[in-house]
N, C-alpha and C. Protein backbone atom coordinates (compact mmCIF):
# COMPACT_ATOMS: atom_id res chain seq x y z
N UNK A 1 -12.20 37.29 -11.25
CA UNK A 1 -12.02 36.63 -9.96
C UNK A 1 -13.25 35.77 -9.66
N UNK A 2 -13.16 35.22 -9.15
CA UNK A 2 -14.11 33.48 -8.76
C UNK A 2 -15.15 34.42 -7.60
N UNK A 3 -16.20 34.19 -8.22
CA UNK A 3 -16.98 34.01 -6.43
C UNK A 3 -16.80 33.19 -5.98
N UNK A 4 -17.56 33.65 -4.50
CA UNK A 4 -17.76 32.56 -3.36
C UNK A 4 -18.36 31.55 -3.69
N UNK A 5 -19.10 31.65 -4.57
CA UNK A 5 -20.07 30.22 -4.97
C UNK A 5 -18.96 29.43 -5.45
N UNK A 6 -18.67 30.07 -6.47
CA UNK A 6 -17.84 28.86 -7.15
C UNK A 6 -16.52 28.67 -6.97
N UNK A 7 -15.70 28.96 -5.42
CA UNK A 7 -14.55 28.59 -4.87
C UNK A 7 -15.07 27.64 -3.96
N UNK A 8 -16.57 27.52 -3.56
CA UNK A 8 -17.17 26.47 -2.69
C UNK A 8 -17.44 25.22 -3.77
N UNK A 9 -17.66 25.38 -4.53
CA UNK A 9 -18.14 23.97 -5.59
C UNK A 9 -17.25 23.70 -6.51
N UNK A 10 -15.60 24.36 -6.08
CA UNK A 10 -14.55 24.05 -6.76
C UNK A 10 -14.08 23.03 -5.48
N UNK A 11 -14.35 23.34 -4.52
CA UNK A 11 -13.03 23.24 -3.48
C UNK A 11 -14.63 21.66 -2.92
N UNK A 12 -15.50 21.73 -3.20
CA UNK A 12 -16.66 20.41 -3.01
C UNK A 12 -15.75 19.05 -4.10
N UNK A 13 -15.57 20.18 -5.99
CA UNK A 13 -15.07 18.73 -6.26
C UNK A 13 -13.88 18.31 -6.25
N UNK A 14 -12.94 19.07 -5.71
CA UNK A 14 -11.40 18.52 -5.22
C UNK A 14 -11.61 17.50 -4.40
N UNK A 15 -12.82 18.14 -3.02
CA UNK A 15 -13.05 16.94 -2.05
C UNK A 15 -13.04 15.76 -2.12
N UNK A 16 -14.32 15.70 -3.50
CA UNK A 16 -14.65 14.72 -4.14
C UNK A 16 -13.70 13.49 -4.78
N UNK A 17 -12.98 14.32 -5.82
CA UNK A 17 -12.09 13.88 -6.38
C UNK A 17 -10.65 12.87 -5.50
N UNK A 18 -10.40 13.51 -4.02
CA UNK A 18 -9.86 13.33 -3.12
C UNK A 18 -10.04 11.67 -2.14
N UNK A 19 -11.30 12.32 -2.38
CA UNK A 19 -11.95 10.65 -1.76
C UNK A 19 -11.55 9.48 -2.59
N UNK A 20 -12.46 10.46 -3.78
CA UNK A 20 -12.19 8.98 -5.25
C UNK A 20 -10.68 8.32 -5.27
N UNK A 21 -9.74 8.67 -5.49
CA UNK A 21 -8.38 8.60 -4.93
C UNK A 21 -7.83 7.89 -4.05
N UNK A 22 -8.32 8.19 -2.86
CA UNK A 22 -7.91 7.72 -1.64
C UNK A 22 -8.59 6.02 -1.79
N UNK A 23 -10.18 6.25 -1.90
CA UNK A 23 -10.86 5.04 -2.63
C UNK A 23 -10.29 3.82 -2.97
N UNK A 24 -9.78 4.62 -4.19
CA UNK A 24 -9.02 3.64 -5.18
C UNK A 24 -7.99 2.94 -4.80
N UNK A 25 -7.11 3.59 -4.02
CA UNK A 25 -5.89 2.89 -3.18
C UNK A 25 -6.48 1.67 -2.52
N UNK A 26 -7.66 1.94 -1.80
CA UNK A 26 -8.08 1.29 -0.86
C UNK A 26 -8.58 -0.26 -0.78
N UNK A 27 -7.96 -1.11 -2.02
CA UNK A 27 -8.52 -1.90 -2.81
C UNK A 27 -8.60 -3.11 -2.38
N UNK A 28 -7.09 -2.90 -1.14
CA UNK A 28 -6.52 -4.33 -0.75
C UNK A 28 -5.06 -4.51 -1.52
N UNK A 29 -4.49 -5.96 -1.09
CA UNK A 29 -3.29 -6.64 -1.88
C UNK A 29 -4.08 -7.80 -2.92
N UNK A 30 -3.06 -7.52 -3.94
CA UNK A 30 -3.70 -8.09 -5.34
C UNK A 30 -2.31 -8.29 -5.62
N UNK A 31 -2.18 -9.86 -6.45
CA UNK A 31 -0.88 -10.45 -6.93
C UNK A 31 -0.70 -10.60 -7.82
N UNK A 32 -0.07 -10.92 -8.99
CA UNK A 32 0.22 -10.82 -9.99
C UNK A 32 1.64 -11.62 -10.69
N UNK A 33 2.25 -12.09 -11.34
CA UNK A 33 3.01 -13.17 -12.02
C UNK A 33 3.77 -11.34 -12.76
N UNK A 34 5.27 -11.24 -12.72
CA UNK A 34 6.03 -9.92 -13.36
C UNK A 34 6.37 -10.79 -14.54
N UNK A 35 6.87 -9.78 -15.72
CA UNK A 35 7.52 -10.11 -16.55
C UNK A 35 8.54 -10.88 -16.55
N UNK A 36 9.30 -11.25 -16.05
CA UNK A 36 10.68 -12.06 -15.01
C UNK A 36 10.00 -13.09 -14.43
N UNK A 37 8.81 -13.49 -14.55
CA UNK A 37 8.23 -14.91 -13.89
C UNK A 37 7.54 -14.67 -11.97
N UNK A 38 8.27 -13.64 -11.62
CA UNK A 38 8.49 -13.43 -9.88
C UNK A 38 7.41 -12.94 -9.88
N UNK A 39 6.71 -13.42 -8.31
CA UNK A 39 5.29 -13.28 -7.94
C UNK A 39 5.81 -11.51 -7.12
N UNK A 40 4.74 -11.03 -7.58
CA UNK A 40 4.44 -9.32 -7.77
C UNK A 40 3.75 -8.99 -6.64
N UNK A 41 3.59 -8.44 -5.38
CA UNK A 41 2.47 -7.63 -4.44
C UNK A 41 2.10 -6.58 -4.26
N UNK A 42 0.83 -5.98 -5.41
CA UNK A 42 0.75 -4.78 -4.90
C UNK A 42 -0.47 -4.13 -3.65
N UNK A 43 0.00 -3.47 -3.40
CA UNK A 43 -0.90 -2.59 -2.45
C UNK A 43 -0.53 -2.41 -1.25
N UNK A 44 0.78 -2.90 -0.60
CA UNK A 44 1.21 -1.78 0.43
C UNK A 44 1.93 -0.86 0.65
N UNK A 45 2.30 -0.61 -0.45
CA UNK A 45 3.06 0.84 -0.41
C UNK A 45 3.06 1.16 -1.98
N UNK A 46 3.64 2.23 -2.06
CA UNK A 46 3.79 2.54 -3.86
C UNK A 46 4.24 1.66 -4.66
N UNK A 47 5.12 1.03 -4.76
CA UNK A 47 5.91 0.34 -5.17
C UNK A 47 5.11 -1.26 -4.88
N UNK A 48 5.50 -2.19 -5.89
CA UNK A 48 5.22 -3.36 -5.46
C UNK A 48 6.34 -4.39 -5.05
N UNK A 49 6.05 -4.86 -3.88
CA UNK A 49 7.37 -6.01 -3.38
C UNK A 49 7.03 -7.17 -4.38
N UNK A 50 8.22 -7.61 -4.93
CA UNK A 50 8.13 -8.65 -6.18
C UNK A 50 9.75 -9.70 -5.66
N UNK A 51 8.95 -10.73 -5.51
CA UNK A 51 10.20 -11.73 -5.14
C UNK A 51 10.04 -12.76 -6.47
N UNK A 52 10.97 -14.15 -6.79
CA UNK A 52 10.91 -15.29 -7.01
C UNK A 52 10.76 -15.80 -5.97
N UNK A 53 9.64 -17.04 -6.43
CA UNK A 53 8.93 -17.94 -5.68
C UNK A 53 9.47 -18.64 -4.53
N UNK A 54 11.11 -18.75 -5.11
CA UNK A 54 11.91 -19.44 -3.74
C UNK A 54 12.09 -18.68 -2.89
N UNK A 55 12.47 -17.25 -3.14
CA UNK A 55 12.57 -15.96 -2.24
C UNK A 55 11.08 -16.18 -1.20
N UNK A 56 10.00 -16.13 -2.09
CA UNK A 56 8.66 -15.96 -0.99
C UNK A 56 8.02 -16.97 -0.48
N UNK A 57 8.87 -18.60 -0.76
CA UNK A 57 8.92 -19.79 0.37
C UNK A 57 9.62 -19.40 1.45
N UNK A 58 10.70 -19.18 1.23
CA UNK A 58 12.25 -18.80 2.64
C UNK A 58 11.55 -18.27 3.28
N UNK A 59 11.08 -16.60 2.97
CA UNK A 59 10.57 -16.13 3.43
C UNK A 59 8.81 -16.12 4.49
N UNK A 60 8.17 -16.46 3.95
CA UNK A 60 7.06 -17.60 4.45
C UNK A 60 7.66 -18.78 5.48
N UNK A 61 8.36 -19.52 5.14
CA UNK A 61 9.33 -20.32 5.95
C UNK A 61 9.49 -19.79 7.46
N UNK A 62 9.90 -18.22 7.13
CA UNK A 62 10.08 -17.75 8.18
C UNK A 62 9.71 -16.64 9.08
N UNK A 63 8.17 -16.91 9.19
CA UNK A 63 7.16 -16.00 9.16
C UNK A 63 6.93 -15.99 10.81
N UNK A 64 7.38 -16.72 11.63
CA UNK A 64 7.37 -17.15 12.65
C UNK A 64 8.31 -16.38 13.27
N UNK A 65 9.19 -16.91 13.16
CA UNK A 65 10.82 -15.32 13.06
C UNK A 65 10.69 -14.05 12.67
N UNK A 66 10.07 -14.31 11.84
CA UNK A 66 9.48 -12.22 11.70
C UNK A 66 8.65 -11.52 12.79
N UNK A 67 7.65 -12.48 13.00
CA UNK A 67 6.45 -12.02 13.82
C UNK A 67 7.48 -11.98 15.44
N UNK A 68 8.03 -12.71 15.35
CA UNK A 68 9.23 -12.50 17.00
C UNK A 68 10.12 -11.53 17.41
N UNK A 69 10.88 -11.44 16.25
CA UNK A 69 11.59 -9.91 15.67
C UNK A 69 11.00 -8.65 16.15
N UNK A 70 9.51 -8.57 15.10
CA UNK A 70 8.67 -7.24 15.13
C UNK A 70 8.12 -7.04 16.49
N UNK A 71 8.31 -7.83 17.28
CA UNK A 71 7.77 -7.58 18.65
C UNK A 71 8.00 -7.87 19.71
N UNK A 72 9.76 -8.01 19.22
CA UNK A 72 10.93 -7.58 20.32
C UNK A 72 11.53 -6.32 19.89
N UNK A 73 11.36 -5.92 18.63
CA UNK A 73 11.39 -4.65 18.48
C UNK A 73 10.62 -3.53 17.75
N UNK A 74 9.13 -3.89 18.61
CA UNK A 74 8.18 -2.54 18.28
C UNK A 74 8.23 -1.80 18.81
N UNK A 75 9.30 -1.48 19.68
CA UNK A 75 9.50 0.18 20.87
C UNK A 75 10.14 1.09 19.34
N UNK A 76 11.28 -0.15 18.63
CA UNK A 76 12.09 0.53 17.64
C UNK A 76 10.88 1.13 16.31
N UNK A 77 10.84 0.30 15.96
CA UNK A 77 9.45 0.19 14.60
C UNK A 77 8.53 1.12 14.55
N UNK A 78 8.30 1.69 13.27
CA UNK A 78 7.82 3.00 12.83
C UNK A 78 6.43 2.14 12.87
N UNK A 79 4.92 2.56 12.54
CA UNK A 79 3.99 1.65 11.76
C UNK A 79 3.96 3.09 10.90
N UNK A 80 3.22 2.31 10.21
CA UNK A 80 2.65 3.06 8.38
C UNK A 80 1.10 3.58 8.91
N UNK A 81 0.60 4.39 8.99
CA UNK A 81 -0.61 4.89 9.31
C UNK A 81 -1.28 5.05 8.10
């Protein structure tokens, strides 16, 4: 069975390790060109949102309309913490 010492300097480098982790996520959005040609976004959620280029003009296009949307309905809207 473990001493106390070393359930404290187990459970220090989980901490550790925990941070490092969290860290790493913490990188920002970074883009990237997919195999399929379509511009790639990762870093806001697990997954990366990956459109073609005409998809993320339209969209951009209509960035104005989104931002109007999200805040006629942020009573509805979850945020991501």
């Amino acid at each position: 069975m473990a001493t106390e010492d070393e359930l404290r300097a187990e459970l220090e480098k989980l901490k550790a390790e925990n941070e490092a982790l969290k860290n790493r996520g913490a990188k920002g959005v970074s883009m990237k060109v997919s195999e399929k040609g379509a511009v790639s976004i990762y870093g806001m959620g697990r997954f990366p949102v990956t459109l073609y280029q005409e998809q993320w003009l339209k969209l951009l296009d209509m960035a104005d309309d989104i931002r109007a949307f999200i805040k006629e309905n942020e009573a509805k809207l979850k945020k991501k913490e």
